[in-house]
Protein backbone atom coordinates (compact mmCIF):
# COMPACT_ATOMS: atom_id res chain seq x y z
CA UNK A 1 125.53 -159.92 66.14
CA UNK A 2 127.55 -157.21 66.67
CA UNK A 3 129.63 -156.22 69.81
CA UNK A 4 127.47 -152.63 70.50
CA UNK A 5 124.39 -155.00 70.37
CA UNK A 6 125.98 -157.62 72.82
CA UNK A 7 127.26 -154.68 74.96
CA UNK A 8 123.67 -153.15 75.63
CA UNK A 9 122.23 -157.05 75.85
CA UNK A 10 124.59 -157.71 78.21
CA UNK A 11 123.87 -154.68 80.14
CA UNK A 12 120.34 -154.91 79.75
CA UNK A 13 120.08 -158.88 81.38
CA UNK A 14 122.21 -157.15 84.58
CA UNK A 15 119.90 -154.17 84.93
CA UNK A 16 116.87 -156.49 84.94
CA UNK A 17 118.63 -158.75 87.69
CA UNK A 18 119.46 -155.42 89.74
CA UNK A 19 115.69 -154.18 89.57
CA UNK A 20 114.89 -156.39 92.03
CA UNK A 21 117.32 -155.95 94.40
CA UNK A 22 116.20 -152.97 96.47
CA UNK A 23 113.14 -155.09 96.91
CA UNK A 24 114.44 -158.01 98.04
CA UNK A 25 116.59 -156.00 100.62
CA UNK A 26 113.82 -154.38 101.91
CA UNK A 27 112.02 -157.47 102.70
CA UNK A 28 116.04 -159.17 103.98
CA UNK A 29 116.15 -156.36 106.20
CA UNK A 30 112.80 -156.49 108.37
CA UNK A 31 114.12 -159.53 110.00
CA UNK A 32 118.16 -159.38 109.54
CA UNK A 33 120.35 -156.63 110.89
CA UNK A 34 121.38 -154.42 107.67
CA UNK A 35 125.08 -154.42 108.67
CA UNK A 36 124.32 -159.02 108.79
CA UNK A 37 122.54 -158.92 105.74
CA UNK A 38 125.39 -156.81 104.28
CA UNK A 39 128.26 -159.10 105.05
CA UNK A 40 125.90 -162.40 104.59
CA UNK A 41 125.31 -161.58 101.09
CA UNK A 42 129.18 -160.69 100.38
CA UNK A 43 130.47 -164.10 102.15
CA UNK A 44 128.05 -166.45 100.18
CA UNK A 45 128.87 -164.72 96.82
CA UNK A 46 132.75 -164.96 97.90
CA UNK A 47 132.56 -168.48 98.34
CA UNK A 48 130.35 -169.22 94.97
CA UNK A 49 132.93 -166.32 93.16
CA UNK A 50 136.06 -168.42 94.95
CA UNK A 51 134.62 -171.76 93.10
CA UNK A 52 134.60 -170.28 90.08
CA UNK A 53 137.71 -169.08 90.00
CA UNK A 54 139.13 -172.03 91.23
CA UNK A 55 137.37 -174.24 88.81
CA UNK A 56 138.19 -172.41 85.61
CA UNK A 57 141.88 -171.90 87.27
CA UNK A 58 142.10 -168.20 86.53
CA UNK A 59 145.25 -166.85 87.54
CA UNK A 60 145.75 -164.04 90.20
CA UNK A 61 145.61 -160.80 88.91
CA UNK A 62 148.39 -158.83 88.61
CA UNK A 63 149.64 -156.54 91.55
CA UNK A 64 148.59 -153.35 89.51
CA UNK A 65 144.77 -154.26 90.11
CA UNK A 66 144.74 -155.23 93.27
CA UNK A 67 144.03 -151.35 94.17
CA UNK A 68 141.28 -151.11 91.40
CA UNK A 69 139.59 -154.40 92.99
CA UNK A 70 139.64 -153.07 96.31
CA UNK A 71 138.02 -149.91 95.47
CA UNK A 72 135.35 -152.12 93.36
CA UNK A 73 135.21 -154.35 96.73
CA UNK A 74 134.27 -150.68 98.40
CA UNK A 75 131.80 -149.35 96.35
CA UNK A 76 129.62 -152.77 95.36
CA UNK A 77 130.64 -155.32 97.81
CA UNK A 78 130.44 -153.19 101.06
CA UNK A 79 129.32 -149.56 100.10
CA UNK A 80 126.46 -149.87 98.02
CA UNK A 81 124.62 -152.80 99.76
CA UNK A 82 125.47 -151.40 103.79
CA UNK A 83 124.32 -148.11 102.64
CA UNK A 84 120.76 -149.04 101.19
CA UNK A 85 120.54 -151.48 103.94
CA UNK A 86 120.49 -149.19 106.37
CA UNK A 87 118.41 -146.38 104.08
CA UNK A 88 115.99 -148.77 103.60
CA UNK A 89 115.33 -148.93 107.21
CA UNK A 90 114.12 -145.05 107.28
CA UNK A 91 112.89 -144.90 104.00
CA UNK A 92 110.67 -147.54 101.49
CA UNK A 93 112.05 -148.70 98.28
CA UNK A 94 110.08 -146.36 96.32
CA UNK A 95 111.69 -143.32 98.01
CA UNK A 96 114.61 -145.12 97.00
CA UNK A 97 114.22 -145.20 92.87
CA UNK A 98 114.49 -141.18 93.17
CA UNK A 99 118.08 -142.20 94.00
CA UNK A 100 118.52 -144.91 91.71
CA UNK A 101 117.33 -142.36 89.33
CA UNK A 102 120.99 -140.25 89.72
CA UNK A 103 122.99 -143.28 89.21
CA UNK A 104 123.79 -143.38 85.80
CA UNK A 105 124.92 -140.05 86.16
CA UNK A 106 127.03 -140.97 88.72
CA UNK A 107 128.43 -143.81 86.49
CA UNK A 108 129.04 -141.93 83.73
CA UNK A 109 130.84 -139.16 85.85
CA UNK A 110 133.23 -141.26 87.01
CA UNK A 111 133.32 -143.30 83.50
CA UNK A 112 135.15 -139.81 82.71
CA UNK A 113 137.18 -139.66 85.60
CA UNK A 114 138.14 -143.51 85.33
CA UNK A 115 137.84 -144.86 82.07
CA UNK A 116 139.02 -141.86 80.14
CA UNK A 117 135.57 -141.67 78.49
CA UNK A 118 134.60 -138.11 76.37
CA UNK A 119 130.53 -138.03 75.84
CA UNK A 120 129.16 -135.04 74.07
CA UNK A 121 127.06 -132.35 75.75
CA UNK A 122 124.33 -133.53 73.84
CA UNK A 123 124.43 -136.93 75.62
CA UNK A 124 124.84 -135.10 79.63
CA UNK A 125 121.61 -133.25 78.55
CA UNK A 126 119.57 -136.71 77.51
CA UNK A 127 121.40 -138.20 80.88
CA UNK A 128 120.45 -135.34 83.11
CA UNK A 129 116.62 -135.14 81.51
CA UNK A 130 116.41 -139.09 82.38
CA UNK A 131 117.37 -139.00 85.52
CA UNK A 132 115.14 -135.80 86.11
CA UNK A 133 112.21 -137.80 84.81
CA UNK A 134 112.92 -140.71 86.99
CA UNK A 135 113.60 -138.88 90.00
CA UNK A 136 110.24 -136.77 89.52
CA UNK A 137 108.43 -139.47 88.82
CA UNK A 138 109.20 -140.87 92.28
CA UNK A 139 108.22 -137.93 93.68
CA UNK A 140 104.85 -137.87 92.37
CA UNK A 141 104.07 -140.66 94.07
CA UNK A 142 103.90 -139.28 97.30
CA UNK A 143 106.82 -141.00 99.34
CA UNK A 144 107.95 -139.89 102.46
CA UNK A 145 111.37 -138.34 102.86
CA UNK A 146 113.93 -138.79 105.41
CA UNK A 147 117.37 -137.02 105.62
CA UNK A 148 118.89 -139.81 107.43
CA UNK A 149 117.84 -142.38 104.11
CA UNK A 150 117.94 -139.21 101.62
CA UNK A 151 121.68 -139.31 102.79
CA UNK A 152 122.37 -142.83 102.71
CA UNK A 153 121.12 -143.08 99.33
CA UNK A 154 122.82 -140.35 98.18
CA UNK A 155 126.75 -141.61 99.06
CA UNK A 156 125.34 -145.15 98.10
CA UNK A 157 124.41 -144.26 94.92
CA UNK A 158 128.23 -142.07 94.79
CA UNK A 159 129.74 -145.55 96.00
CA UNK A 160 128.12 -147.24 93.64
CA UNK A 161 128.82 -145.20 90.61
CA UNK A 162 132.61 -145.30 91.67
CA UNK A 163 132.50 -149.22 91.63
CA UNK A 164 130.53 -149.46 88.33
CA UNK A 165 133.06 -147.41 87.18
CA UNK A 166 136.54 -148.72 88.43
CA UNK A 167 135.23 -152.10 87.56
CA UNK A 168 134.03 -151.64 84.20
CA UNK A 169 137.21 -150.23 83.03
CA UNK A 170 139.39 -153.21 84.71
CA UNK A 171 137.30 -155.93 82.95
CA UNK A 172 138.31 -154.41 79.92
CA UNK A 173 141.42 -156.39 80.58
CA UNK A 174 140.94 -158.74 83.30
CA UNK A 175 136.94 -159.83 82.28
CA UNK A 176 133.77 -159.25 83.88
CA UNK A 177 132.96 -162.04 85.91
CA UNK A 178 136.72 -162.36 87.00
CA UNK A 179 136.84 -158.82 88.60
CA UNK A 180 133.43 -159.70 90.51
CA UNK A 181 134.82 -162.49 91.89
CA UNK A 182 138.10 -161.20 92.86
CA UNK A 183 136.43 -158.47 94.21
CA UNK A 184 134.16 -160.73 96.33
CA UNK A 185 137.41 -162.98 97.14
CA UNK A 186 139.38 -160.44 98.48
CA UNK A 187 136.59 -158.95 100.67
CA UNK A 188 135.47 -162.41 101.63
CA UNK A 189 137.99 -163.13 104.88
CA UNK A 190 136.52 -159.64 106.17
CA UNK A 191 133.11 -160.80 105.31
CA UNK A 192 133.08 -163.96 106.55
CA UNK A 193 134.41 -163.21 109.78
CA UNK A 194 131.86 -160.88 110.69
CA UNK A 195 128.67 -162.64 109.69
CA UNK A 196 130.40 -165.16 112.06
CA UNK A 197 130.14 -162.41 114.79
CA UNK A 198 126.98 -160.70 113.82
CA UNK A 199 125.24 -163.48 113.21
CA UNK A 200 121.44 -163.66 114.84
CA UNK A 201 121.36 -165.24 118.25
CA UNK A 202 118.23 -167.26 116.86
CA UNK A 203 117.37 -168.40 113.47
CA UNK A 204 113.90 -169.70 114.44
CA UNK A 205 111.94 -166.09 113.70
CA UNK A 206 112.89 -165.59 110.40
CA UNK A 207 110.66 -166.53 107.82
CA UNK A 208 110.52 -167.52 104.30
CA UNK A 209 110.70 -164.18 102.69
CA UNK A 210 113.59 -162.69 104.44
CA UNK A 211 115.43 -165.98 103.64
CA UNK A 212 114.31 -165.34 99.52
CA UNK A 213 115.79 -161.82 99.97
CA UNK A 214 118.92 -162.86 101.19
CA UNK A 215 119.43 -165.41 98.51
CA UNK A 216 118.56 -163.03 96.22
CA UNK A 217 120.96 -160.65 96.97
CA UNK A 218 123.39 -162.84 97.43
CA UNK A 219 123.54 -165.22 94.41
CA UNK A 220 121.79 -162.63 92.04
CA UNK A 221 122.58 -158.32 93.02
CA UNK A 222 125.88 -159.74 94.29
CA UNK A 223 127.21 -162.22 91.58
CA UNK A 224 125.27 -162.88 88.54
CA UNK A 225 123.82 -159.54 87.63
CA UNK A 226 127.51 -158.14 88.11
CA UNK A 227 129.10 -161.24 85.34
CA UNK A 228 126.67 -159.30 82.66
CA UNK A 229 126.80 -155.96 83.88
CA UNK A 230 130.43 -155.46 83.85
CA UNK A 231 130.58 -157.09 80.41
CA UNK A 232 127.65 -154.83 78.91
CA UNK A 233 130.10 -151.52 80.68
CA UNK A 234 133.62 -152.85 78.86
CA UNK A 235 132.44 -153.29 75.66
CA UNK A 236 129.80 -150.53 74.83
CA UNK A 237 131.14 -148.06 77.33
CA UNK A 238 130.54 -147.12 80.83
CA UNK A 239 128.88 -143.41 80.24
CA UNK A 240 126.64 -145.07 77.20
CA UNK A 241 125.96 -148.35 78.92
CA UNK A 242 125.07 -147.11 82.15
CA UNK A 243 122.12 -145.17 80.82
CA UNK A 244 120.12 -148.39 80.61
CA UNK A 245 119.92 -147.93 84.73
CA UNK A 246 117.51 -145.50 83.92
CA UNK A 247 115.19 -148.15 83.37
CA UNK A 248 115.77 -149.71 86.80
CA UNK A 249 112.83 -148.36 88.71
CA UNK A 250 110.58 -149.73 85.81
CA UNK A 251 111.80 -153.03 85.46
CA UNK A 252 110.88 -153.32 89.15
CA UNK A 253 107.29 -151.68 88.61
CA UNK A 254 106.99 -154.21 86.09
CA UNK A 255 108.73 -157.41 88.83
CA UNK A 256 105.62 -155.93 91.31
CA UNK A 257 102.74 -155.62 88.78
CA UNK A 258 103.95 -159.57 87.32
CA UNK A 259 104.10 -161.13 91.05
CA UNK A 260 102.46 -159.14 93.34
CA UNK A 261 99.72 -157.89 91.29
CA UNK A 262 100.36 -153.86 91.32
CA UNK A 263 98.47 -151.85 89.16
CA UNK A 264 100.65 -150.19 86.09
CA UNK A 265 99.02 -146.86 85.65
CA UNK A 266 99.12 -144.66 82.23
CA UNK A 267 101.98 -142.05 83.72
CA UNK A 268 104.12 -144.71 84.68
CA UNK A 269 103.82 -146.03 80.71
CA UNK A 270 104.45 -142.42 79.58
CA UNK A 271 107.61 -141.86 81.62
CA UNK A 272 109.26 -145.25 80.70
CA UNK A 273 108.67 -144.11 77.07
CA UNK A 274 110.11 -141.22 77.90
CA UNK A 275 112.82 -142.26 79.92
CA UNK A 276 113.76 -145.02 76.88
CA UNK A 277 113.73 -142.07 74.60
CA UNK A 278 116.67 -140.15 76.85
CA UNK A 279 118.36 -144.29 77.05
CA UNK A 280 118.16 -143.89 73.07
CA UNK A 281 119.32 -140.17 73.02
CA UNK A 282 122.09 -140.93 75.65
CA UNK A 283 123.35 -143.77 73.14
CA UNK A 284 123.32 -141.78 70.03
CA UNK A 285 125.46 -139.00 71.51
CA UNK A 286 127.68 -140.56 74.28
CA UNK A 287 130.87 -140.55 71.80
């Protein structure tokens, strides 16, 4: 197999793990405190990334990257969860895919300003026509807006795009799931000392589900999805790569209809078409 067709497997396997990740924090956060559920997640994925590290006995990484990994620790470790945490608190997770919708522009933008990357015109016009048909699609369904969560969103999804970025072009030397975890190590004294402090006074309320959410998000959005993710963004390229984000909100219309029993209507099969179409276009042109 060859290494474009591992890139865009790789990436692929990390989108579907991130699809359900909005969910999940939606259902974390109606019974933890979003700024809790933000450092919970980040502490329990520090300690699983700190294992790995130690058991495979990687070696620090140089003093050059230690900048990059903090401002990967910023935008996907902190930034990205805090800030849908909290916009998930005004808004629902649908409102949310219209943002989710902008992020692979957002990753490719800085996949210029960061990893030196030079897509053709052709492939901004297939990005911006995916994210227009994700983001309308959203729309259509008749969610309720908020400027408080519309803003969240928004400098999540900026956050976000500047993590993907910074951390896509560093595992092109140090490795994917190293600069997760050294991300997640360096964050985790920070992180650990303030679910210590913002810890809930009582356990006893919370059930079931909001305990599956944060597991979730912590072993899976925080950890796993990033090992593949990263990978997928070194070797086939952030701007072309990050496309496959586009099919985000689909995946998880998909995760609802499976286990929850959603209906899956004909215009939500015509957009993902659609949307795959701009992934495809996006691909062909991004170099």
């Amino acid at each position: 197999m060859d290494r474009t067709a591992v890139a865009w497997i790789n990436g692929l396997i990390g989108v579907v793990i991130f699809s359900g990740s909005l969910p999940a924090t939606r259902v974390a956060v109606m019974r933890f405190d979003p700024l809790f559920l933000t450092v919970a997640r980040a502490a329990i994925a520090g300690v699983l990334a700190l294992g790995l590290l130690v058991a495979f006995r990687e070696s620090r990484p140089a003093r050059r990257d230690v900048v990059s990994l903090l401002v990967v620790a910023l935008g996907v470790v902190v930034g990205f969860p805090l800030l849908t945490a909290l916009a998930l608190q005004h808004i629902t997770s649908a409102r949310s895919i219209v943002f989710i919708g902008l992020l692979p522009l957002a990753t490719a933008i800085f996949g210029v300003l960061r990893g030196g990357e030079r897509p053709k015109p052709a492939f901004w016009a297939f990005s911006l026509l995916g994210s227009a048909l994700v983001a309308g699609f959203a729309l259509s369904q008749g969610v309720a807006a908020s400027p408080v969560g519309d803003a969240l969103m928004l400098a999540a999804v900026v956050v976000c795009g500047l993590g993907y970025a910074e951390g896509a072009r560093l595992s092109r030397t140090l490795g994917g799931w190293q600069v997760i975890s050294w991300a997640l190590v360096l964050s985790l004294p920070v992180m650990a000392a303030l679910a210590a402090l913002t810890m809930p006074a009582s356990l006893a309320g919370i059930g079931a589900p909001a305990w599956i959410g944060l597991a979730y998000v912590s072993l899976f959005s925080m950890l796993i999805g990033f090992i593949f993710w990263y990978r997928g963004l070194a070797q086939g390229g952030i701007a072309t790569v990050g496309q496959l984000q586009l099919l985000q909100p689909f995946f998880g219309l998909a995760l609802a209809a499976t286990l929850l029993g959603e209906s899956v209507t004909p215009a939500m099969l015509a957009v993902t078409v659609a949307v795959i179409a701009c992934v495809a276009g996006a691909r062909r042109f991004a170099r």
